[in-house]
C-alpha atoms as a PDB file:
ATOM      1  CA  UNK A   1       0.000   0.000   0.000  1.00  0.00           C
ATOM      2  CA  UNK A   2       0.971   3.340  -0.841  1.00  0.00           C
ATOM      3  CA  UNK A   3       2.339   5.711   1.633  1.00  0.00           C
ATOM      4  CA  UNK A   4       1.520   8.975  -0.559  1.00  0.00           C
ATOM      5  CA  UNK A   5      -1.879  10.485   0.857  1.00  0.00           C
ATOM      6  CA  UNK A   6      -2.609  12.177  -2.245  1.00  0.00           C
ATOM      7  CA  UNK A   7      -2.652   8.721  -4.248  1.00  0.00           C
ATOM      8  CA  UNK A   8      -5.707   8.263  -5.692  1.00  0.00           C
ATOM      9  CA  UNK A   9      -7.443   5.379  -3.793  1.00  0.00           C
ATOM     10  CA  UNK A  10      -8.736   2.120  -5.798  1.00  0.00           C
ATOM     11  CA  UNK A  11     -12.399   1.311  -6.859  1.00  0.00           C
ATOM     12  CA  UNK A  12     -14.333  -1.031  -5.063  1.00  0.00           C
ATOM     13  CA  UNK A  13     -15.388  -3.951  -7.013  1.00  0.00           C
ATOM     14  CA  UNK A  14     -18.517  -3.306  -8.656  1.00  0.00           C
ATOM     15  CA  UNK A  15     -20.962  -6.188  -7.408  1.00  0.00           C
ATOM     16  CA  UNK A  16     -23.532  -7.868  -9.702  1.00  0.00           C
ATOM     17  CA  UNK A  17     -27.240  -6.644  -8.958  1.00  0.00           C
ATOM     18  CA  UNK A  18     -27.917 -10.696  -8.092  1.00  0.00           C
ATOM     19  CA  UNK A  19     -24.608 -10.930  -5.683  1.00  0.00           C
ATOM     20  CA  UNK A  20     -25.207 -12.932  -2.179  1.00  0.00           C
ATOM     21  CA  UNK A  21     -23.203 -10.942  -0.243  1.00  0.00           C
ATOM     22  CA  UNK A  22     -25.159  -7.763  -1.159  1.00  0.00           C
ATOM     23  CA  UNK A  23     -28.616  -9.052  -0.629  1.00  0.00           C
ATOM     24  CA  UNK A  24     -27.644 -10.932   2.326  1.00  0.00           C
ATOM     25  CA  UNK A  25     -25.866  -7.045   4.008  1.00  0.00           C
ATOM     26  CA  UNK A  26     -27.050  -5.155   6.347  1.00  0.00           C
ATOM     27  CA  UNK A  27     -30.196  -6.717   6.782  1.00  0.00           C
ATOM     28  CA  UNK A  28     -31.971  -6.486  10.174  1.00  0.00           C
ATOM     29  CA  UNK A  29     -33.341  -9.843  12.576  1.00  0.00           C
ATOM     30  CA  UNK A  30     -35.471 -11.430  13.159  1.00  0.00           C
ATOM     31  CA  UNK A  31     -36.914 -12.014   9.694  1.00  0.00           C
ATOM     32  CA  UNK A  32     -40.717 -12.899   8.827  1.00  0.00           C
ATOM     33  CA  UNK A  33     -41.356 -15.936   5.911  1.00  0.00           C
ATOM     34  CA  UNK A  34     -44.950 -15.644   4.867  1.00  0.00           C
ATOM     35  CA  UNK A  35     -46.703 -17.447   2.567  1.00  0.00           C
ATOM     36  CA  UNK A  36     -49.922 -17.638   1.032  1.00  0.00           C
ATOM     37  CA  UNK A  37     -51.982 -21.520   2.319  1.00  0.00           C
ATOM     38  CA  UNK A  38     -54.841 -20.597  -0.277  1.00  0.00           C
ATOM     39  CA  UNK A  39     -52.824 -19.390  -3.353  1.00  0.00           C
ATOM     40  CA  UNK A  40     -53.034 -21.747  -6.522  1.00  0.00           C
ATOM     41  CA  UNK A  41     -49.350 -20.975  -6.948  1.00  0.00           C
ATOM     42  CA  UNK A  42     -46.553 -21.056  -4.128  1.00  0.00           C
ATOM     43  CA  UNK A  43     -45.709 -17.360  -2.915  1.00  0.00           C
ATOM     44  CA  UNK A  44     -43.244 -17.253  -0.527  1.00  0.00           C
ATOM     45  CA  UNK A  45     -41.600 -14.327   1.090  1.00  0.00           C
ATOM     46  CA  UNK A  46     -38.789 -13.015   3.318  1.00  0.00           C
ATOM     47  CA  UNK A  47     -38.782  -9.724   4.871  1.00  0.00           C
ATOM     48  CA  UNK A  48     -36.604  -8.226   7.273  1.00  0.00           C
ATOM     49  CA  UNK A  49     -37.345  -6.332  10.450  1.00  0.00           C
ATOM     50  CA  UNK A  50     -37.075  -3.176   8.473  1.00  0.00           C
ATOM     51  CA  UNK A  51     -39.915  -4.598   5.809  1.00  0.00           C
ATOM     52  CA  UNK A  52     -36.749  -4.952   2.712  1.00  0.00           C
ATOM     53  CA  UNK A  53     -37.861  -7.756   0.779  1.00  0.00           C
ATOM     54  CA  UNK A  54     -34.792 -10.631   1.106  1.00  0.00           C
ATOM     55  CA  UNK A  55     -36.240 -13.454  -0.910  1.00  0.00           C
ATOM     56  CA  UNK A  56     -39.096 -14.022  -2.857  1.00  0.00           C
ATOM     57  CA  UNK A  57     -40.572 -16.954  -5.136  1.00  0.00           C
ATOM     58  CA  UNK A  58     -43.582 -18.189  -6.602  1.00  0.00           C
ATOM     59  CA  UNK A  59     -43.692 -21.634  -8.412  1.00  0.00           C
ATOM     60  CA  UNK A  60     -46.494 -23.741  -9.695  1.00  0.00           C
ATOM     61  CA  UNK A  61     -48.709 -25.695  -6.993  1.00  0.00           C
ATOM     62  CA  UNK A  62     -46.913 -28.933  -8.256  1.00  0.00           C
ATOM     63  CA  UNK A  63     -43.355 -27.541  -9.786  1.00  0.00           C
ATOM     64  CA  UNK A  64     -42.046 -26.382  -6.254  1.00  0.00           C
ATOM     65  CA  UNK A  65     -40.553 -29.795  -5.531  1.00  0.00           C
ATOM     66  CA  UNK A  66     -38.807 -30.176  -8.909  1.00  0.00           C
ATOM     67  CA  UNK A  67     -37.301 -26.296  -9.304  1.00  0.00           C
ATOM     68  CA  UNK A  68     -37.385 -23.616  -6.946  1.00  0.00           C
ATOM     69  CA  UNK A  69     -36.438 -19.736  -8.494  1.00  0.00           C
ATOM     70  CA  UNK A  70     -35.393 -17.307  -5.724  1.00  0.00           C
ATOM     71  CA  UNK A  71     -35.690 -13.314  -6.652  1.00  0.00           C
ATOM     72  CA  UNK A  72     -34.504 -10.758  -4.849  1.00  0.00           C
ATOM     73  CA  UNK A  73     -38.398  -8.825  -4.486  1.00  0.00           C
ATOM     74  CA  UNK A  74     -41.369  -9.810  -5.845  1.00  0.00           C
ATOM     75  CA  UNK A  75     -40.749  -8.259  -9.413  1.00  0.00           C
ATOM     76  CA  UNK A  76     -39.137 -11.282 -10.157  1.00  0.00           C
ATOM     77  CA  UNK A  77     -36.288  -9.267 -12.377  1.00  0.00           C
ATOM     78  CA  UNK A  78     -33.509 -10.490 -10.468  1.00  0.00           C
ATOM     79  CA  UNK A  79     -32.992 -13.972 -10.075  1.00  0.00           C
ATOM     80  CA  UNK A  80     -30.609 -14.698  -6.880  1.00  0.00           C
ATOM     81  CA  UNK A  81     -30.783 -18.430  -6.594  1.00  0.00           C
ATOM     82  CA  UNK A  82     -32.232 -21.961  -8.298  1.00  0.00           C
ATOM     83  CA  UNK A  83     -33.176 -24.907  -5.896  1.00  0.00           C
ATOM     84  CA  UNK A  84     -33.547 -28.451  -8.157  1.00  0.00           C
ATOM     85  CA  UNK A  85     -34.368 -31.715  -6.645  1.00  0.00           C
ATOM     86  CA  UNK A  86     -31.862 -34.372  -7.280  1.00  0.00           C
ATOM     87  CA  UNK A  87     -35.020 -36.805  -7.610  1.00  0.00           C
ATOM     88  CA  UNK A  88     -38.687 -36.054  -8.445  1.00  0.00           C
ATOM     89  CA  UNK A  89     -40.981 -36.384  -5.127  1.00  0.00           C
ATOM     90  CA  UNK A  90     -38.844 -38.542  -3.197  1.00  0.00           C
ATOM     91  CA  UNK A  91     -38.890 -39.025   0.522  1.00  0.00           C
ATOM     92  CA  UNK A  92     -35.278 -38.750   0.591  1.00  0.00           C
ATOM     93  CA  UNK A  93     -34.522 -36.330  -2.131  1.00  0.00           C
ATOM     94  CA  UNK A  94     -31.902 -33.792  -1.611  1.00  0.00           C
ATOM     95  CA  UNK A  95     -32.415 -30.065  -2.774  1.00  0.00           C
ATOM     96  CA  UNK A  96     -29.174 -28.577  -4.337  1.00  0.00           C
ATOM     97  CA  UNK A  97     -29.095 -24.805  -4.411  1.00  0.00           C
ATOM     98  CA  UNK A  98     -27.280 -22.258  -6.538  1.00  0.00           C
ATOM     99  CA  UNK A  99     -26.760 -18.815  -7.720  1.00  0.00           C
ATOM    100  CA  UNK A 100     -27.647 -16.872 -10.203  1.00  0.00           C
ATOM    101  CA  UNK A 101     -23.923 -17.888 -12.198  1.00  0.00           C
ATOM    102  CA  UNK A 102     -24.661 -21.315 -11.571  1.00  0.00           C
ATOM    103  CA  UNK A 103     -21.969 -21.569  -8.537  1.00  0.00           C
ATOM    104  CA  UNK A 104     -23.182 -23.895  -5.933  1.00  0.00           C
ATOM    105  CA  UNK A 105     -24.672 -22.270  -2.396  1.00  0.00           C
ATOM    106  CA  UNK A 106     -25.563 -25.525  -0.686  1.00  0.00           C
ATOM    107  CA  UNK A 107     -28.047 -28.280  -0.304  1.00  0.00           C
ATOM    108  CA  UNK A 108     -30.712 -29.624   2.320  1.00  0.00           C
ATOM    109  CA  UNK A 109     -32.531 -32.976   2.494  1.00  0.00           C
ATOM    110  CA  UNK A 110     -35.024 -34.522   4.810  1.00  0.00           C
ATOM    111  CA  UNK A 111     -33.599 -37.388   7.617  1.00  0.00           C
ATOM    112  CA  UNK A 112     -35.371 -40.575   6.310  1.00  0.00           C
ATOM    113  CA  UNK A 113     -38.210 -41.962   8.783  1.00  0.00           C
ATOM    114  CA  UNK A 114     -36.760 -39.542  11.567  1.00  0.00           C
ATOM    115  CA  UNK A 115     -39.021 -37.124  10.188  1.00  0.00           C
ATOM    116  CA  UNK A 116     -42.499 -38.278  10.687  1.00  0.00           C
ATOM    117  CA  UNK A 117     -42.755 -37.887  14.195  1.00  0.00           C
ATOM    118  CA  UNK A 118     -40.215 -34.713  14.278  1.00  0.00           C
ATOM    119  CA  UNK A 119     -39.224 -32.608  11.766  1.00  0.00           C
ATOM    120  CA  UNK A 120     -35.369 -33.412  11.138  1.00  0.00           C
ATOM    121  CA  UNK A 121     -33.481 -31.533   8.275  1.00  0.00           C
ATOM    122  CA  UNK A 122     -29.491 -31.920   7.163  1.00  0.00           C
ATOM    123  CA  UNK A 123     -27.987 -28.644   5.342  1.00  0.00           C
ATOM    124  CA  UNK A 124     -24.741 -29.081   3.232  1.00  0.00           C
ATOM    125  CA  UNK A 125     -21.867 -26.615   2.677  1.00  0.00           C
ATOM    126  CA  UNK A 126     -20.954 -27.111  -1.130  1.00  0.00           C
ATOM    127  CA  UNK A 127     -18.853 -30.248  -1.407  1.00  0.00           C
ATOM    128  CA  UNK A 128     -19.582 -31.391   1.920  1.00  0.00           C
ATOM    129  CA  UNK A 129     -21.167 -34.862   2.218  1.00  0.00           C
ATOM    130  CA  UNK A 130     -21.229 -34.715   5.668  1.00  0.00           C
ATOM    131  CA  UNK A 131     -23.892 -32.263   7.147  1.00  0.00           C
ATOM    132  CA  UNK A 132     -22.438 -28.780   8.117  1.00  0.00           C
ATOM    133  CA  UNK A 133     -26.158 -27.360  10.283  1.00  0.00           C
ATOM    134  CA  UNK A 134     -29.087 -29.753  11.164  1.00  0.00           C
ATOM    135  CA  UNK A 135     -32.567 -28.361  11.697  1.00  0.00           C
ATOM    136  CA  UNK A 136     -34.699 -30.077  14.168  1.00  0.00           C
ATOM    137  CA  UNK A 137     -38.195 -29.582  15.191  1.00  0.00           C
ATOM    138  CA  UNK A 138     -38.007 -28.199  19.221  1.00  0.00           C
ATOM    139  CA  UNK A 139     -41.557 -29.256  19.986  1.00  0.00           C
ATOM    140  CA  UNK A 140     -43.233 -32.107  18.219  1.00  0.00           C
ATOM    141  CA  UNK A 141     -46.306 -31.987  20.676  1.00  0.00           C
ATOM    142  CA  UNK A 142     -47.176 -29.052  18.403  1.00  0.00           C
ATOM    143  CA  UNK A 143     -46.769 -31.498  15.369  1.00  0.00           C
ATOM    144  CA  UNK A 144     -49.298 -33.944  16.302  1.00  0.00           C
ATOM    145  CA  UNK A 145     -51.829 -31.224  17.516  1.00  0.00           C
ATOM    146  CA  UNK A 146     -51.795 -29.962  14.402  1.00  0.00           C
ATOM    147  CA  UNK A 147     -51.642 -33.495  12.516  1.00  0.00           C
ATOM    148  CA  UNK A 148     -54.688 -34.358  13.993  1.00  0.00           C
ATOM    149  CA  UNK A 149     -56.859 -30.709  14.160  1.00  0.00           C
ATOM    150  CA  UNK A 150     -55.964 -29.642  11.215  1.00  0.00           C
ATOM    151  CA  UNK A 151     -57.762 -32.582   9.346  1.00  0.00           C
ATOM    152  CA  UNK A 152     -61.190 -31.564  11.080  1.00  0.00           C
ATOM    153  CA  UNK A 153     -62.979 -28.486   8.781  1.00  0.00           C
ATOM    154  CA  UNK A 154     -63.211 -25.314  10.278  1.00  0.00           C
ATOM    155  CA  UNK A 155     -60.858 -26.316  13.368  1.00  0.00           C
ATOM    156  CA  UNK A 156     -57.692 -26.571  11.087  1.00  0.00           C
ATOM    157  CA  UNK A 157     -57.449 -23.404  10.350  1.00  0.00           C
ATOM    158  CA  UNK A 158     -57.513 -22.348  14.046  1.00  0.00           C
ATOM    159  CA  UNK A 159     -54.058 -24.383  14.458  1.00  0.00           C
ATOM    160  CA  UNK A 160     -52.246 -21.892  12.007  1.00  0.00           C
ATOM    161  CA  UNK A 161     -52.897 -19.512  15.122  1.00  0.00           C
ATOM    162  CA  UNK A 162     -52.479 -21.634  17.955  1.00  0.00           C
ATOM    163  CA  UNK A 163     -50.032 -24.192  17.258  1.00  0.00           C
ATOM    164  CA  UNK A 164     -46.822 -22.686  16.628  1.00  0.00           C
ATOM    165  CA  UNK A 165     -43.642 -25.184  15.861  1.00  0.00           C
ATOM    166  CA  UNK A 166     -39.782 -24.342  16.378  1.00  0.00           C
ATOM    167  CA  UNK A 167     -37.053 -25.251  14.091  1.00  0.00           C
ATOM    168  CA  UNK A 168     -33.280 -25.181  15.586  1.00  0.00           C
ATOM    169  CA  UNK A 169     -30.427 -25.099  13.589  1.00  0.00           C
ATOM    170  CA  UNK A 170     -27.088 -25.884  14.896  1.00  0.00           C
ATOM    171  CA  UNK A 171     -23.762 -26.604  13.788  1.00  0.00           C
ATOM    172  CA  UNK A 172     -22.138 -30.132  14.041  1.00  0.00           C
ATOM    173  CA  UNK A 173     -20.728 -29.389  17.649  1.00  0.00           C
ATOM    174  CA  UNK A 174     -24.005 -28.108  18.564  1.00  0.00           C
ATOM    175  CA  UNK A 175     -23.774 -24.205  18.100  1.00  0.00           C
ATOM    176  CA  UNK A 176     -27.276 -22.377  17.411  1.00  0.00           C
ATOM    177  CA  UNK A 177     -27.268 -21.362  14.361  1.00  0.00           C
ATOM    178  CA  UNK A 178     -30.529 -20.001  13.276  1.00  0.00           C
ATOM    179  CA  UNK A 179     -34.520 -20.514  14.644  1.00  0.00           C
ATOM    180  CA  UNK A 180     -37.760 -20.824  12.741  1.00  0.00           C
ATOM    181  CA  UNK A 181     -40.720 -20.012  14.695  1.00  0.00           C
ATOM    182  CA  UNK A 182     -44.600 -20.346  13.799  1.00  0.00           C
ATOM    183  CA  UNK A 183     -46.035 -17.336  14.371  1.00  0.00           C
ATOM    184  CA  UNK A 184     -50.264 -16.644  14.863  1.00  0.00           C
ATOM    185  CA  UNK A 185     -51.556 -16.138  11.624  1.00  0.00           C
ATOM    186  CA  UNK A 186     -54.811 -16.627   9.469  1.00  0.00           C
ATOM    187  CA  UNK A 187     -54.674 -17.502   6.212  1.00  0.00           C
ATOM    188  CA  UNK A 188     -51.348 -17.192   5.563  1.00  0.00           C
ATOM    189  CA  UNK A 189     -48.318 -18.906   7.015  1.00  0.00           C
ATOM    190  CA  UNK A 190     -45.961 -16.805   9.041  1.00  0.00           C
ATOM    191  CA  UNK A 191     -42.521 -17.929  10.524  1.00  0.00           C
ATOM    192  CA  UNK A 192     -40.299 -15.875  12.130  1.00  0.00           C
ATOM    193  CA  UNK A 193     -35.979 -16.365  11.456  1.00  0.00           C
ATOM    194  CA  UNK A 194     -33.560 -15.342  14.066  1.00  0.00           C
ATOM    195  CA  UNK A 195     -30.000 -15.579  13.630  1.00  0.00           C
ATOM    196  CA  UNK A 196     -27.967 -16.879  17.103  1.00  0.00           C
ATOM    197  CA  UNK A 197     -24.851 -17.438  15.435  1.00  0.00           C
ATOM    198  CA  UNK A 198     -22.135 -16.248  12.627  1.00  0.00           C
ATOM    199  CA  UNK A 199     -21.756 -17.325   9.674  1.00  0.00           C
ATOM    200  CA  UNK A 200     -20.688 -16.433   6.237  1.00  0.00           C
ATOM    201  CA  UNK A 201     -23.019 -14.797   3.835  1.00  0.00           C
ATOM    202  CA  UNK A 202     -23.834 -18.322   1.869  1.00  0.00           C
ATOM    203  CA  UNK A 203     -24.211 -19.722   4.569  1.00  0.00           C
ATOM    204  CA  UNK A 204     -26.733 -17.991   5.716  1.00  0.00           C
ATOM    205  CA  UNK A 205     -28.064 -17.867   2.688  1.00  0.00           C
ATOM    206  CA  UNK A 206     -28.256 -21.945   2.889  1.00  0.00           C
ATOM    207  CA  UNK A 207     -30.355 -21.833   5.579  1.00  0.00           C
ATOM    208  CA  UNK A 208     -32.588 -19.484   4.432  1.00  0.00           C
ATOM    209  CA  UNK A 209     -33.149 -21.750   1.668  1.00  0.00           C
ATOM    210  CA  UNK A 210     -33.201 -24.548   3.863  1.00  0.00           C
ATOM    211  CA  UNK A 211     -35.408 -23.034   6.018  1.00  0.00           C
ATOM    212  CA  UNK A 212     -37.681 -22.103   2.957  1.00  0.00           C
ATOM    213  CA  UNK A 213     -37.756 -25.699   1.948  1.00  0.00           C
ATOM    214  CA  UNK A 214     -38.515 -27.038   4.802  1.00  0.00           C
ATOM    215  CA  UNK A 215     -41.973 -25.097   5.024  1.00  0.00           C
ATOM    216  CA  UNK A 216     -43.081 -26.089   1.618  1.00  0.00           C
ATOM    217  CA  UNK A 217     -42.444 -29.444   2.399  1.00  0.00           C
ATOM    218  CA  UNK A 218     -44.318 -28.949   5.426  1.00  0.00           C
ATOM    219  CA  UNK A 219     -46.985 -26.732   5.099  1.00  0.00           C
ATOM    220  CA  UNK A 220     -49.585 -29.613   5.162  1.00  0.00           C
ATOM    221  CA  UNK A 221     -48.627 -29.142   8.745  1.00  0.00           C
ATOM    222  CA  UNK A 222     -50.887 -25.203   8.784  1.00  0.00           C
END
């Protein structure tokens, strides 16, 4: 580096509109996922505390397991990510994620059988077949409550506001990561995201993913 004050100082790096680490600065916890339960097609959202859009997509009521477009707002001119399914409908099927350049940002899947009774997630860092976060559900009771209500008319849509589910992640030495909370809602379903740990910018744009996965592969649940 120069010692000469009156050296004219380098340009930043100009940053693609679609670049993670942009999107993913500055923004303010917790975070609110909505989406619409009566909407033909998929809407899903993520604001932060400040109401800036993070995420957005909408896909097809039975394309959302196959390929998943993330945009950075709802205009849906900036594409930031693309989640595919390495198989079609699959219990075990793992969801690869990547930008907008095609780079690769992670990858979640569902734990087998452990999932019926309690929600149990693995996310990968790229290139990493053994599971960098796992997401677990912190209170099945509200699982089953909502399993069983939300098949009786009328009454399941009460569980949207009164049953209210809690994803952890942590890290492989158990280190909070991240938590996705059900919050009261009608007609809609509302999660909050708060961060508890560090982590680089795809990372925690993994688990936003992840988390976003997880609730469309859920949402049967309210």
């Amino acid at each position: 580096m120069s010692d000469n004050p009156y050296t004219t100082p380098s340009s930043p790096p100009v940053l693609p509109t679609d670049d993670i680490a942009r999107q993913i600065e500055g923004i303010q916890y917790p975070l609110t996922l909505s989406f619409k339960i009566l909407a033909l097609a998929s809407q899903a959202t993520v604001t932060d505390a400040s109401g800036r859009t993070i995420l957005y997509t909408k896909q097809k009521i039975f394309k959302f397991r196959e390929h998943v477009e993330i945009f950075t707002d709802n205009t849906r001119t900036t594409r930031l990510a693309d989640i595919h399914a390495n198989k079609v409908i699959d219990w075990s099927a793992r969801y690869n994620s990547t930008d907008a350049s095609g780079r690769p940002i992670g990858s979640v899947g569902r734990k087998g059988w452990r999932s019926i009774w309690r929600a149990h997630y693995e996310t990968f860092n790229p290139g990493d077949e053994t599971p960098d976060f796992s997401i677990r559900e912190e209170n099945p009771g509200a699982k089953i409550v909502d399993s069983i209500l939300g098949e009786i008319p009328l009454v399941g849509f009460l569980t949207g506001y009164f049953c209210h589910p809690k994803y952890l992640a942590t890290r492989n030495n158990g280190t909070p990561a991240m938590r996705l909370t059900k919050q009261p809602a009608f007609w809609e379903g509302r999660f909050q995201i708060d961060k508890l740990g560090d982590m680089s910018a795809r990372e925690e744009l993994n688990l936003f993913l992840s988390y976003l996965m997880l609730v469309l592969l859920e949402r049967r649940r309210g």
